[in-house]
Protein backbone atom coordinates (compact mmCIF):
# COMPACT_ATOMS: atom_id res chain seq x y z
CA UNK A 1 -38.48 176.42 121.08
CA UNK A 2 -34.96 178.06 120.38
CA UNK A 3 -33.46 174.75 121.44
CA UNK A 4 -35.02 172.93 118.64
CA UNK A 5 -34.61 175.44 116.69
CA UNK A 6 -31.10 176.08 117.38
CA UNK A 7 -30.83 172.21 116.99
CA UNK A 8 -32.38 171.95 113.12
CA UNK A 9 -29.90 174.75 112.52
CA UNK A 10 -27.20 172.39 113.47
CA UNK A 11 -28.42 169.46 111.53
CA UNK A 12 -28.91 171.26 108.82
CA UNK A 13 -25.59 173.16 108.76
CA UNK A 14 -23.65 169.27 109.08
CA UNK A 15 -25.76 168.23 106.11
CA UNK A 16 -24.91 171.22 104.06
CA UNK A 17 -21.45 170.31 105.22
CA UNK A 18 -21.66 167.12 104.17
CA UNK A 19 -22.88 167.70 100.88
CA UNK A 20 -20.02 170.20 100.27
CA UNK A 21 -17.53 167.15 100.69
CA UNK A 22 -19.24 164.03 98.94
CA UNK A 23 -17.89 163.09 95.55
CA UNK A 24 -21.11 161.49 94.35
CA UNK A 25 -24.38 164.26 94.85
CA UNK A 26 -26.68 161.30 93.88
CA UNK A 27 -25.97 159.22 96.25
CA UNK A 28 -26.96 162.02 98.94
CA UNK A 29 -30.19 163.14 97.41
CA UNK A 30 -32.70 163.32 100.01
CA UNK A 31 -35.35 165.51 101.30
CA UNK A 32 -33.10 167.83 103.33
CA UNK A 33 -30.41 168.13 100.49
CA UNK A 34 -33.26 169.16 98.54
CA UNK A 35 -34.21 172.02 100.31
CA UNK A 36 -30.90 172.89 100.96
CA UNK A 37 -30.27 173.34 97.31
CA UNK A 38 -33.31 175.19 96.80
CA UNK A 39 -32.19 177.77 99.51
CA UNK A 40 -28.69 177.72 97.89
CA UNK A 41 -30.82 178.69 94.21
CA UNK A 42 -32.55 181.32 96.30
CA UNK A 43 -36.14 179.37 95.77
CA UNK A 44 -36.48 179.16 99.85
CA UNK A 45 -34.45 181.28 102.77
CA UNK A 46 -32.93 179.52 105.32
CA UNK A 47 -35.98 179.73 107.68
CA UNK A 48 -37.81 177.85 105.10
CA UNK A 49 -35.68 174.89 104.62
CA UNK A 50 -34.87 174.72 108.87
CA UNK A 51 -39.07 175.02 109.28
CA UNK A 52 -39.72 172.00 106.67
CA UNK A 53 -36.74 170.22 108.55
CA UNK A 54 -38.49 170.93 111.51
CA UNK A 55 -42.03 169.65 110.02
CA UNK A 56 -41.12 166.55 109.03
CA UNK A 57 -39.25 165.73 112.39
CA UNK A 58 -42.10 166.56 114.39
CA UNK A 59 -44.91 166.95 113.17
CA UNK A 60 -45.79 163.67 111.87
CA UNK A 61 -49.80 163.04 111.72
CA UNK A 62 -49.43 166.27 108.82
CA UNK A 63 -46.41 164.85 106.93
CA UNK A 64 -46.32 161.49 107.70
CA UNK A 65 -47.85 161.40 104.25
CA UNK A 66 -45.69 163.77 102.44
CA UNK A 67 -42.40 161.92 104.07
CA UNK A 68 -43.84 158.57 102.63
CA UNK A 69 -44.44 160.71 98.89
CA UNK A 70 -41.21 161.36 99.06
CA UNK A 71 -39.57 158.16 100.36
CA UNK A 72 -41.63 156.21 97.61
CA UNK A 73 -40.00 158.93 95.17
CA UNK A 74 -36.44 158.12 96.47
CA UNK A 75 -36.81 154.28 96.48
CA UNK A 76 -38.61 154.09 92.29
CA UNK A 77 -35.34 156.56 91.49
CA UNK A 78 -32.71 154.32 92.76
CA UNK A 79 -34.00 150.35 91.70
CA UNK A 80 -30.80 148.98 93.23
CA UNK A 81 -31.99 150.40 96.67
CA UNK A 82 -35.81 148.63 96.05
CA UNK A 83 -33.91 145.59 94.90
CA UNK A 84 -31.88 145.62 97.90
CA UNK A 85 -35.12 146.13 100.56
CA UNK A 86 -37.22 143.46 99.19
CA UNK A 87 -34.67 141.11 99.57
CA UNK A 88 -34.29 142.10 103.11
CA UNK A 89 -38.31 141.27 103.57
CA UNK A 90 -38.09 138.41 101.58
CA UNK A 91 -35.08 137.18 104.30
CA UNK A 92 -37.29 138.83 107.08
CA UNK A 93 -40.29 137.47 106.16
CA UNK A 94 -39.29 134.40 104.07
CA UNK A 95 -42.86 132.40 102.78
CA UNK A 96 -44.96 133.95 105.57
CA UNK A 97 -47.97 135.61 104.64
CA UNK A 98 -47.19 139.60 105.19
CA UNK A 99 -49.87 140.91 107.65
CA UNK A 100 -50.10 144.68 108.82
């Protein structure tokens, strides 16, 4: 347990590092970054934002659905980056019928 938890810590510290450095903020607009500017507004403490880190690494069956929410979110902000991925099926999958 303080293995992981020492690890998110990490993560999470090189991602708030990262952010600190980027010249575009858009372009790094995730999940994480998120959270990490909530904690930075004082809307969540940093065992908040390291447990939802945590959550969505591991404990997928719970927020395999909320991950998904929020990746669907991502790709309908940035059209470019849905432009981009169904081109990459269409060159995948070229005239095959898509099965599951």
């Amino acid at each position: 347990r303080k293995d992981l938890k020492g690890t998110m810590e990490t993560l999470i510290e090189q991602k708030r590092q990262k952010l600190s450095t980027v010249e575009k903020l858009d372009e790094h607009m995730d999940f994480a970054s998120q959270l990490i500017f909530a904690q930075n507004r004082g809307d969540l403490t940093a065992e908040n934002v390291n447990q939802c880190v945590l959550e969505m690494m591991i404990a997928a069956p719970d927020t395999l659905s909320v991950t998904l929410f929020f990746m669907l979110i991502l790709i309908a902000e940035h059209p470019t980056v849905e432009e981009e991925m169904m081109r990459e099926i269409e060159t995948v999958v070229g005239k095959q019928k898509l099965q599951s």
